[in-house]
C-alpha atoms as a PDB file:
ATOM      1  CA  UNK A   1      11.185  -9.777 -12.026  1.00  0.00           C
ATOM      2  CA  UNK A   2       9.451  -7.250  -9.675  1.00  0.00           C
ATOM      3  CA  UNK A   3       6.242  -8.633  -8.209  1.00  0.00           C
ATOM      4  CA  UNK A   4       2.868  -7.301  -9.273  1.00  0.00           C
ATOM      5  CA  UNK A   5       0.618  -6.140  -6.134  1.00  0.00           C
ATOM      6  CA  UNK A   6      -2.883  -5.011  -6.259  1.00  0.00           C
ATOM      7  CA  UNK A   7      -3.611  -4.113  -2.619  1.00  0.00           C
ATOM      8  CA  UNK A   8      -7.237  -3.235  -1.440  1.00  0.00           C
ATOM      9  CA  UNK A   9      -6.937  -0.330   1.084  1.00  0.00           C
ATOM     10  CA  UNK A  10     -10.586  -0.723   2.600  1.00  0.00           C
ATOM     11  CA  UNK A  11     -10.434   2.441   4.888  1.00  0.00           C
ATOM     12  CA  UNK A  12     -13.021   2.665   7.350  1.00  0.00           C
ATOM     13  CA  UNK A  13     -15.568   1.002   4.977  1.00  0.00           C
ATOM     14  CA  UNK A  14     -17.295  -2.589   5.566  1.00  0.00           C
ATOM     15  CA  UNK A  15     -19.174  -4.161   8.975  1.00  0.00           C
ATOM     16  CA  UNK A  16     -17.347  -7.317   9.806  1.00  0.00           C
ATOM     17  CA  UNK A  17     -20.107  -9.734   7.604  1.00  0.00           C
ATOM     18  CA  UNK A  18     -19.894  -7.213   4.731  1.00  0.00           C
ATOM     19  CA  UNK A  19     -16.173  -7.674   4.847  1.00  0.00           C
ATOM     20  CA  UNK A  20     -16.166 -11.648   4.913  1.00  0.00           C
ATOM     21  CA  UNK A  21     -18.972 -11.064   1.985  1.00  0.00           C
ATOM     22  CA  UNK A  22     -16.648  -9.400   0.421  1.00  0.00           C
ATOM     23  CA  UNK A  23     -13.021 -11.616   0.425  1.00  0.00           C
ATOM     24  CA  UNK A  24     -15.631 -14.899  -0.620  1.00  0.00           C
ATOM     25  CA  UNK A  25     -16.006 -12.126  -3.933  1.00  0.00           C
ATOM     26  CA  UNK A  26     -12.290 -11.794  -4.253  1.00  0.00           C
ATOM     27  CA  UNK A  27     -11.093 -15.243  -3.474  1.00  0.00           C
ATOM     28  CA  UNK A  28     -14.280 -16.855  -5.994  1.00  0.00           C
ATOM     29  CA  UNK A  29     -12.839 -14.373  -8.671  1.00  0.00           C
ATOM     30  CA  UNK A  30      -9.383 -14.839  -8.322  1.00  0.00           C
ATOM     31  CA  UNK A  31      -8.901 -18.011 -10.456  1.00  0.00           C
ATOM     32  CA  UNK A  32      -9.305 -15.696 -13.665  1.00  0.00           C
ATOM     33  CA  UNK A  33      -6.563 -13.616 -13.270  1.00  0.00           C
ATOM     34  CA  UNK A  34      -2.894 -14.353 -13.801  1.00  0.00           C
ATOM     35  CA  UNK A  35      -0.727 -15.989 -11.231  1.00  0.00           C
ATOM     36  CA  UNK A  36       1.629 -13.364 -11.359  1.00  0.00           C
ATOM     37  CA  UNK A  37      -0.417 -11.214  -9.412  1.00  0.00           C
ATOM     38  CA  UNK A  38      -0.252 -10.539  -5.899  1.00  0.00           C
ATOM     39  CA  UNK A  39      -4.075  -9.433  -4.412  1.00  0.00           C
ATOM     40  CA  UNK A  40      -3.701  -7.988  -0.902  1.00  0.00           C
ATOM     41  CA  UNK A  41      -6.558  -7.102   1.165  1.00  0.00           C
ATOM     42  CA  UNK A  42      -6.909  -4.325   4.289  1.00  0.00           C
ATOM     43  CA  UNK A  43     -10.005  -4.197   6.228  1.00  0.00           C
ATOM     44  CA  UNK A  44     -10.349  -2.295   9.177  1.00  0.00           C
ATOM     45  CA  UNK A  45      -8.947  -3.923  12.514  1.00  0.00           C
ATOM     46  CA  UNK A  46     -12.238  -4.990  13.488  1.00  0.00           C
ATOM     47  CA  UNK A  47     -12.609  -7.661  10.660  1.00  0.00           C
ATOM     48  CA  UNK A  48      -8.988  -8.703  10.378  1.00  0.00           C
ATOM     49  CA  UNK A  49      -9.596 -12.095  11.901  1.00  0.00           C
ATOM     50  CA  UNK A  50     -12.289 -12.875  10.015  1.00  0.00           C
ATOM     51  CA  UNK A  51     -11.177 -11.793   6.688  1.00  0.00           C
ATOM     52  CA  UNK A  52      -8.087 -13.953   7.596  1.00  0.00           C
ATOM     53  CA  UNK A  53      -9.584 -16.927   8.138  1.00  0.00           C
ATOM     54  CA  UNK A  54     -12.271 -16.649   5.150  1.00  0.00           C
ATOM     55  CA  UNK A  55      -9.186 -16.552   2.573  1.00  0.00           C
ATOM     56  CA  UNK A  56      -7.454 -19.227   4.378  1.00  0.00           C
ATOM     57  CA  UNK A  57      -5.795 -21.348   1.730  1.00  0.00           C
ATOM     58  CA  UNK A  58      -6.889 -18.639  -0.907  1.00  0.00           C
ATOM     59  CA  UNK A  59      -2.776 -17.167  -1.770  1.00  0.00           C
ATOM     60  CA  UNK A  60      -4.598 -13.336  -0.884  1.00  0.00           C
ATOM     61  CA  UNK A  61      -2.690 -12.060   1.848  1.00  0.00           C
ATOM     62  CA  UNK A  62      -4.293  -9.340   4.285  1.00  0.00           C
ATOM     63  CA  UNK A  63      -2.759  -6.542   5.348  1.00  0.00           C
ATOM     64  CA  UNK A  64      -3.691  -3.958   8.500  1.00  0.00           C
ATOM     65  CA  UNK A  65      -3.856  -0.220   7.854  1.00  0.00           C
ATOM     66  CA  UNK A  66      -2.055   0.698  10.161  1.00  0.00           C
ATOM     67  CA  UNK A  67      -0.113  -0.318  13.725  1.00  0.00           C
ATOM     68  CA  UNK A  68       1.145   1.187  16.953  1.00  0.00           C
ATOM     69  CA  UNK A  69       4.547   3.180  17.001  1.00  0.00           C
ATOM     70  CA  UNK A  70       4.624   1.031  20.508  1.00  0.00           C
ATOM     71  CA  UNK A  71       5.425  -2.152  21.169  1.00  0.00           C
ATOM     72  CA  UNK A  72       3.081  -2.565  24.233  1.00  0.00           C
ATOM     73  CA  UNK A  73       1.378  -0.655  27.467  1.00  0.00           C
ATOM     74  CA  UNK A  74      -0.787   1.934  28.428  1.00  0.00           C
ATOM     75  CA  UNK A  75      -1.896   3.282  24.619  1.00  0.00           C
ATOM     76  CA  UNK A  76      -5.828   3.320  24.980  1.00  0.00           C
ATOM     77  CA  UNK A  77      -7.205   2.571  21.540  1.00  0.00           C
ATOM     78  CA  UNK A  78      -3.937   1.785  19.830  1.00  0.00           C
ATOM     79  CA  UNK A  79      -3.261  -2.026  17.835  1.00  0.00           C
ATOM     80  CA  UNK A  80       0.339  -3.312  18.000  1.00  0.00           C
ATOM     81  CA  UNK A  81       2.009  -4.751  15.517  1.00  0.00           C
ATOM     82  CA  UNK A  82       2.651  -8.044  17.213  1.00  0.00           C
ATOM     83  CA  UNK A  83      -1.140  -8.419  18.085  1.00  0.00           C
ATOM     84  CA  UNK A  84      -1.783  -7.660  13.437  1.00  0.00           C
ATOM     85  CA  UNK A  85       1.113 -10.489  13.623  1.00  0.00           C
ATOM     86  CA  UNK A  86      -0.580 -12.712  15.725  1.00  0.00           C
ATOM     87  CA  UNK A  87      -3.653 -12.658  13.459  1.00  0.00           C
ATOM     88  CA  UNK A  88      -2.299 -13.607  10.385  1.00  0.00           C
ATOM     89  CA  UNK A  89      -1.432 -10.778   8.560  1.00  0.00           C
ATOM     90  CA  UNK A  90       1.852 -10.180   6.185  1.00  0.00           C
ATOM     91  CA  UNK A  91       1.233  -6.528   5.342  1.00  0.00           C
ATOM     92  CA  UNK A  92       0.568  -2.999   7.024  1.00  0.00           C
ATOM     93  CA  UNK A  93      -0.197   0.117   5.413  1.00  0.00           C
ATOM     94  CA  UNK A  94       1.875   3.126   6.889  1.00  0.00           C
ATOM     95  CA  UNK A  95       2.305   6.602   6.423  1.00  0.00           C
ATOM     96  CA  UNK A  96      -1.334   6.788   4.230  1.00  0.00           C
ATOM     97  CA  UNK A  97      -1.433  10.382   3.289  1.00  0.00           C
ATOM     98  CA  UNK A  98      -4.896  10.320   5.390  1.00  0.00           C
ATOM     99  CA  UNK A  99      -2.830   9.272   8.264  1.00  0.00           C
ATOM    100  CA  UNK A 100      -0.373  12.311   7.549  1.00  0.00           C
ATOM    101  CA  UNK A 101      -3.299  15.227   6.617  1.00  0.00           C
ATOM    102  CA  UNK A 102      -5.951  13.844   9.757  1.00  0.00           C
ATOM    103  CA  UNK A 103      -3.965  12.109  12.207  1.00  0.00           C
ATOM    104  CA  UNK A 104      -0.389  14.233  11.898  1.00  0.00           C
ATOM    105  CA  UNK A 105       1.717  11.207  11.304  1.00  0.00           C
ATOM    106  CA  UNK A 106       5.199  12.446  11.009  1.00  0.00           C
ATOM    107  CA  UNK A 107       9.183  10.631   9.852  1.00  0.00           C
ATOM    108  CA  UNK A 108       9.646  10.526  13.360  1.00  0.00           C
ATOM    109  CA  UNK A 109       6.547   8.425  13.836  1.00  0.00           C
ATOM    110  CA  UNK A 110       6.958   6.315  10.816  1.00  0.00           C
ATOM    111  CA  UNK A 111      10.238   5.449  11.784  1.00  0.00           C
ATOM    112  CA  UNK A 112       9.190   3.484  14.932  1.00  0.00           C
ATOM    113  CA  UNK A 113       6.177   1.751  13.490  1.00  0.00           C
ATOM    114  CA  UNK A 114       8.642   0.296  10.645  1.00  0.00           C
ATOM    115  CA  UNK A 115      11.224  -0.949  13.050  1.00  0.00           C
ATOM    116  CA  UNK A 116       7.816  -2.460  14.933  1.00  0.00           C
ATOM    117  CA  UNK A 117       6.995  -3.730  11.891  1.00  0.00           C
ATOM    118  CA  UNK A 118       9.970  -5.418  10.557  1.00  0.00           C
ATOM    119  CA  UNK A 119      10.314  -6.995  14.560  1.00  0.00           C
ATOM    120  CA  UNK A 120       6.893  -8.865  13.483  1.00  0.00           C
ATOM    121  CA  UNK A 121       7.725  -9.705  10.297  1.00  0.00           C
ATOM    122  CA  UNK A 122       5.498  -7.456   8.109  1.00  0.00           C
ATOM    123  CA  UNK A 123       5.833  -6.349   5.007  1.00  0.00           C
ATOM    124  CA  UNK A 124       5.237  -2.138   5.117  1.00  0.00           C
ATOM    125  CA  UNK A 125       3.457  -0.862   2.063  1.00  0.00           C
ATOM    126  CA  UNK A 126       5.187   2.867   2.828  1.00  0.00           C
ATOM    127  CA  UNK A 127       3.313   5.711   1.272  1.00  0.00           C
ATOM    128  CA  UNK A 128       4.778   8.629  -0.469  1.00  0.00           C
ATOM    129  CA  UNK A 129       3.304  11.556  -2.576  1.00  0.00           C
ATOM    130  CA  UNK A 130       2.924  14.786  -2.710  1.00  0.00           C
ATOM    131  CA  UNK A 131      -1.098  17.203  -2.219  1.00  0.00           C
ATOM    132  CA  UNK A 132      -2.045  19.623  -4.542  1.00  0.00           C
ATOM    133  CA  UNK A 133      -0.448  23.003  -3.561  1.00  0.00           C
ATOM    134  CA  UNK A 134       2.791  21.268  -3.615  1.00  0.00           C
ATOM    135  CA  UNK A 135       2.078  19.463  -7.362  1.00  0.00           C
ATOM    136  CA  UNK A 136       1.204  22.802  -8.559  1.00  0.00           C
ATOM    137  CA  UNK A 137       3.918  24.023  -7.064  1.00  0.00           C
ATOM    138  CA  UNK A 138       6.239  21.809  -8.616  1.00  0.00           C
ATOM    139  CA  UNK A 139       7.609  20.184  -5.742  1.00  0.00           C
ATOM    140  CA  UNK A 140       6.402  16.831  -5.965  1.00  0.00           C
ATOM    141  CA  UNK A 141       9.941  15.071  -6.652  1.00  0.00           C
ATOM    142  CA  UNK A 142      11.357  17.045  -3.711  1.00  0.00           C
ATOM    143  CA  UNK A 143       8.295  16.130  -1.321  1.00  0.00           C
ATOM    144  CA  UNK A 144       8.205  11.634  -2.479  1.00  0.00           C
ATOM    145  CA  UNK A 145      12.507  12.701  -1.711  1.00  0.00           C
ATOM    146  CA  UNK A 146      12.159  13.708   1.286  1.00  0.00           C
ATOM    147  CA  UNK A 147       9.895  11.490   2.827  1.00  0.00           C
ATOM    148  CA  UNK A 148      11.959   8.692   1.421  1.00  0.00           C
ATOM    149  CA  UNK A 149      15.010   9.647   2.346  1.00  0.00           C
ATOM    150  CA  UNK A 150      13.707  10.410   6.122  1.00  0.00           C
ATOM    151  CA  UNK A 151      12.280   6.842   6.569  1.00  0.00           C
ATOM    152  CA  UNK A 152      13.537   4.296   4.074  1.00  0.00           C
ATOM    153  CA  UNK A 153      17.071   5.428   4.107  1.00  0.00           C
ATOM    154  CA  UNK A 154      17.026   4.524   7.791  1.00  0.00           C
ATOM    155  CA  UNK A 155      16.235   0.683   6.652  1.00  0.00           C
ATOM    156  CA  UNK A 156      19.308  -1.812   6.270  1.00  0.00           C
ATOM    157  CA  UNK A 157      19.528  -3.509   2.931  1.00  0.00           C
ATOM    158  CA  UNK A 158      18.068  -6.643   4.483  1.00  0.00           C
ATOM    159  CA  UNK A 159      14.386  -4.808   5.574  1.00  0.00           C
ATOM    160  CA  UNK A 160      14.920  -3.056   2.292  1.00  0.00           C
ATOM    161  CA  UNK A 161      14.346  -6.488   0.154  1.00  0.00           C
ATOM    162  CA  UNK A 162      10.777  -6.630   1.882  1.00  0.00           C
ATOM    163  CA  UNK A 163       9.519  -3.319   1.476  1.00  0.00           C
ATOM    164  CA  UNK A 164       6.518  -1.927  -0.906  1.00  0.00           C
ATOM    165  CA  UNK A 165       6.383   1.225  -1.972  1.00  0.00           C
ATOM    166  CA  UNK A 166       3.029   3.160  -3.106  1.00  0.00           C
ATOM    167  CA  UNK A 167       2.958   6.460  -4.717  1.00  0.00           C
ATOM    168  CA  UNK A 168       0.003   8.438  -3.929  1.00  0.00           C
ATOM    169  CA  UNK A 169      -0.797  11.844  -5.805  1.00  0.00           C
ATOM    170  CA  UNK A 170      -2.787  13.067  -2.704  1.00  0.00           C
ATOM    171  CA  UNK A 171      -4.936  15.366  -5.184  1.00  0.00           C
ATOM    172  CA  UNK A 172      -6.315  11.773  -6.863  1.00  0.00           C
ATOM    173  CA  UNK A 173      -7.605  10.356  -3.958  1.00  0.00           C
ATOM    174  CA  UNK A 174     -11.237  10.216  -3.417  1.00  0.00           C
ATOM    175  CA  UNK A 175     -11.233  13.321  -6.251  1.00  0.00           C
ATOM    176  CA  UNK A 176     -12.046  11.567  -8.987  1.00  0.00           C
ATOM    177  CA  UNK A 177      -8.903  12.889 -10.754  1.00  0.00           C
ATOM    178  CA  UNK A 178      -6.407  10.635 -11.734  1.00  0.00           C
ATOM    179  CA  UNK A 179      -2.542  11.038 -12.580  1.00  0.00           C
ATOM    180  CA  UNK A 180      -2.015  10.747 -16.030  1.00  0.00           C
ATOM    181  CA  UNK A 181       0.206   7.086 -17.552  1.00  0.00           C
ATOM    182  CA  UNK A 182       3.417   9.508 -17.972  1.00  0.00           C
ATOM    183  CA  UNK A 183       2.796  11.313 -15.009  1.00  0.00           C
ATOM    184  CA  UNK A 184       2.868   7.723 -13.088  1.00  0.00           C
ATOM    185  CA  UNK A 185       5.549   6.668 -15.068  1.00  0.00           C
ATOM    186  CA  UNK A 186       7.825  10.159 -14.009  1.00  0.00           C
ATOM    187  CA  UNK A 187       7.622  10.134 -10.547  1.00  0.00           C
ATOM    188  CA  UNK A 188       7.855   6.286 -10.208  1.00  0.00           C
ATOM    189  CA  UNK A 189      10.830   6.575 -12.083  1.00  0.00           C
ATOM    190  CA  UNK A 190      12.048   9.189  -9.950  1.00  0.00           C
ATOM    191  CA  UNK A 191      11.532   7.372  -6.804  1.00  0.00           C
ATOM    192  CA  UNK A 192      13.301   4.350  -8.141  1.00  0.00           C
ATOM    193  CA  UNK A 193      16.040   6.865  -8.882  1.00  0.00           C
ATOM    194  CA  UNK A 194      16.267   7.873  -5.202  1.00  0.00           C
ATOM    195  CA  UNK A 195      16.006   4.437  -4.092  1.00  0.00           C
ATOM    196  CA  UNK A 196      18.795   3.239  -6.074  1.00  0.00           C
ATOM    197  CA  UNK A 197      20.768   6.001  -4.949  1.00  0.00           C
ATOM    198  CA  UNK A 198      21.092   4.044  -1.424  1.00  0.00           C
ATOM    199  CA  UNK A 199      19.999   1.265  -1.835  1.00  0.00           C
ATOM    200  CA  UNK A 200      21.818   0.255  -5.791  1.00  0.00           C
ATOM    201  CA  UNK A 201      20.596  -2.451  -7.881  1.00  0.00           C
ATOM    202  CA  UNK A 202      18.380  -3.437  -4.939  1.00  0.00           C
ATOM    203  CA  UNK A 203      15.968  -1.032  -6.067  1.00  0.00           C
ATOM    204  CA  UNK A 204      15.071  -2.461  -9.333  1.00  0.00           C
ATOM    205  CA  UNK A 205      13.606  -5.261  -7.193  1.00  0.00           C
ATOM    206  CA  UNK A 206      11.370  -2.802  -4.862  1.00  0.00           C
ATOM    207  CA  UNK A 207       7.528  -2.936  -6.371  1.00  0.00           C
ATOM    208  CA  UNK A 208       6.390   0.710  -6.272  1.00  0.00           C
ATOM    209  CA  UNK A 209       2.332   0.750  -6.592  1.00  0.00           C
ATOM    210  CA  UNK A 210       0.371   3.547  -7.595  1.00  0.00           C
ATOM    211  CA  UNK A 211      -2.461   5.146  -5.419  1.00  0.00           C
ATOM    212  CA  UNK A 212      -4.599   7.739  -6.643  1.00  0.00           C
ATOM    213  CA  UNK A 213      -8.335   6.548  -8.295  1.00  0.00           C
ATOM    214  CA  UNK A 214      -7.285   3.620  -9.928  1.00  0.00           C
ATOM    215  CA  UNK A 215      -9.824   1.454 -11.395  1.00  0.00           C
ATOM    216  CA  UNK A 216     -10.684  -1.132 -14.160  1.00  0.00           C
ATOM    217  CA  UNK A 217     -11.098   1.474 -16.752  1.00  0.00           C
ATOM    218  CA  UNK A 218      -7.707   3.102 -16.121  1.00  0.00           C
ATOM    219  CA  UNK A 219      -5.531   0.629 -14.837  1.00  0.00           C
ATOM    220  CA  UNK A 220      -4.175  -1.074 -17.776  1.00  0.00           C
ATOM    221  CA  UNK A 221      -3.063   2.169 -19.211  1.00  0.00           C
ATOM    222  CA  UNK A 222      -0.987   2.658 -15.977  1.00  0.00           C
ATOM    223  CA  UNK A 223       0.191  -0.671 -15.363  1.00  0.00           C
ATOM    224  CA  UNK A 224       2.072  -0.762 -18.675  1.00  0.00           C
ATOM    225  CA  UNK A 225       4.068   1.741 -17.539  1.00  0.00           C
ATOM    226  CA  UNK A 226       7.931   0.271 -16.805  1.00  0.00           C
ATOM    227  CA  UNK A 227       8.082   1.734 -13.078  1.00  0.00           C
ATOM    228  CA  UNK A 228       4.385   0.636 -12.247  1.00  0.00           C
ATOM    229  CA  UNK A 229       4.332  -2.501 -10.398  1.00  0.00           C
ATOM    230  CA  UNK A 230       0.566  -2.280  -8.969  1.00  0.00           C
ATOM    231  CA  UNK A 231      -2.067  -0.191  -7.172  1.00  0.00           C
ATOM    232  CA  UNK A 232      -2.929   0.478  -3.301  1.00  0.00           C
ATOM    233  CA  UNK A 233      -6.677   0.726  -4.094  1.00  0.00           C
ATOM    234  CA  UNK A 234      -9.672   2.533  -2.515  1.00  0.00           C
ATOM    235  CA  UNK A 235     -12.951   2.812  -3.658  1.00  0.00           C
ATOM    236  CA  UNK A 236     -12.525   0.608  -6.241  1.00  0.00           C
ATOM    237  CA  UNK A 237     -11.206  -2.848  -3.691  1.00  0.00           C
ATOM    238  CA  UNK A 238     -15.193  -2.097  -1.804  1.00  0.00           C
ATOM    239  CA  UNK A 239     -16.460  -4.071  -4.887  1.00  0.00           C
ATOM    240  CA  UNK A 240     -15.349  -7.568  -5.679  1.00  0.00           C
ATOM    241  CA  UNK A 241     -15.584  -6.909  -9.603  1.00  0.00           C
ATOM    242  CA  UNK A 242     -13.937  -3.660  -9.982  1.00  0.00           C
ATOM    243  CA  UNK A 243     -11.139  -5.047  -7.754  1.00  0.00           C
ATOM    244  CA  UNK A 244     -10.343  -8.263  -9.720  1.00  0.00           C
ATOM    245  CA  UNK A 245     -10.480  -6.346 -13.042  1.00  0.00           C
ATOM    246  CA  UNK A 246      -8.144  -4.059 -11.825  1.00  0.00           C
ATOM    247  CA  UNK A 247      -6.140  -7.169 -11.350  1.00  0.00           C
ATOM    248  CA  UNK A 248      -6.929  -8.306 -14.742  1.00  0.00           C
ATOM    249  CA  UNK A 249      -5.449  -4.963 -16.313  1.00  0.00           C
ATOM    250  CA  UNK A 250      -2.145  -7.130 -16.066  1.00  0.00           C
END
C-alpha cells in the first residue's frame, strides 16, 4: 500500500518563532488524524533547526525546499545537501515550478541535486506539471513526460523506491483555481503510466501528491482519487488547522 503524504511547502513564509509556533500547532493536532498519514513539514532554511528539534519525537518529518547542485566550495549563498542532512531532515523539495519559472532550474540542474540528494540520504519530493499556455495547449502529458523522463529515468531502481512525486498544475498555484478530481486523477494516472514504463511494477509503489490549491474543503474530493496519494501544500500548511484537516480528508 502506497503511503499517504501531506507535505507543507512553507515557501518563504514564517520568522523562525512563527515557524516553531507553528509545528507545536501541527504536532498538538496530529493525534486526530489517522496513522496512515505521513505530515511533512518545509520551512525556509533559516528555521530548519528549530522546527527539527520542536517535533522531535513527534513522527512529522521536515523537509528543506531546496539544496545545492554542489557538494561543497566557493557557492556564496547556496545550502548543501549534506549540511539539510546534518540537521535532521529526510526530505527536499526539488524542481518547484517556482524554482523553474524564477530561478531557471533546468534537467541538467535537477539531475545533480538528486544524485546530492540520494548521497545524503534524502528523500526528493520531484515536481512535475505543466503552466497554463501549455494546459491550454494540450500539452500537459507531454510536458509531466518529459521532465520525468529527463530526471527520474536517470535514477536506478534502488533511488527509485525512495522517491515522491508531486504533480503541480502550475496555473493552480497561488491562483485560487484548482484542478478538477478527474483532472487529478488523469494526469496522475498518466504519470504512473510513464513511470511504470521504466521503472515496472515499482511504480505502483511511488506516492504521487498533488500540488495546486489544495485545502480542507477540496481535498477529500481529490484524495479519493486511485492515483492521488497526498498533497505538497502551500498556503494552506501556514495555518495549523487548515493543514491537519487537509490531513483529515483521508
Amino acid at each position: 500500500m502506497r503511503k499517504k503524504i501531506v507535505a507543507g511547502n512553507w515557501k518563504m513564509n514564517t520568522l523562525p518563532a512563527e515557524g516553531v509556533e507553528l509545528a507545536k500547532g501541527v504536532a498538538a493536532g496530529k493525534g486526530e488524524v489517522c496513522d496512515s498519514v505521513n505530515f511533512i513539514v518545509c520551512p525556509p532554511f533559516t528555521h530548519l533547526h528549530s522546527v527539527i528539534e520542536t517535533l522531535k519525537g513527534t513522527a512529522i518529518e521536515v523537509g528543506a525546499q531546496d539544496c545545492a547542485t554542489e557538494v561543497k566550495g566557493a557557492y556564496t549563498g547556496e545550502v548543501a545537501a549534506s549540511m539539510i542532512a546534518a540537521l535532521g531532515c529526510k526530505y527536499v523539495i526539488l524542481g518547484h515550478s517556482e524554482r523553474r519559472q524564477y530561478y531557471g532550474e533546468t534537467s541538467e540542474s535537477l539531475n545533480k541535486k538528486m544524485a546530492r540528494a540520494y548521497e545524503n540520504n534524502l528523500v526528493p519530493i520531484y515536481c512535475v506539471g505543466e503552466n497554463l499556455e501549455e494546459r491550454e495547449a494540450g500539452r500537459h502529458f507531454e510536458v509531466c513526460k518529459q521532465q520525468i523522463e529527463e530526471v527520474v529515468f536517470n535514477l536506478s531502481e534502488e533511488q527509485f523506491a525512495k522517491l515522491v512525486i508531486a504533480y503541480e498544475p502550475v496555473w493552480a498555484i497561488g491562483t485560487g483555481k484548482t484542478a478538477t478530481a478527474d483532472q487529478a486523477q488523469e494526469i496522475h494516472a498518466y504519470i504512473r503510466e510513464v513511470l511504470r514504463s521504466k521503472f515496472g511494477a515499482a511504480a505502483e509503489e511511488c506516492p504521487i501528491l498533488y500540488g495546486g490549491s489544495c485545502k480542507p474543503s477540496n481535498a477529500g474530493e481529490i484524495f479519493s482519487k486511485a492515483d492521488v496519494d497526498g498533497g505538497l501544500i502551500g498556503g494552506a500548511a501556514l495555518k495549523a488547522e487548515d493543514f491537519l484537516g487537509i490531513g483529515k480528508a483521508f
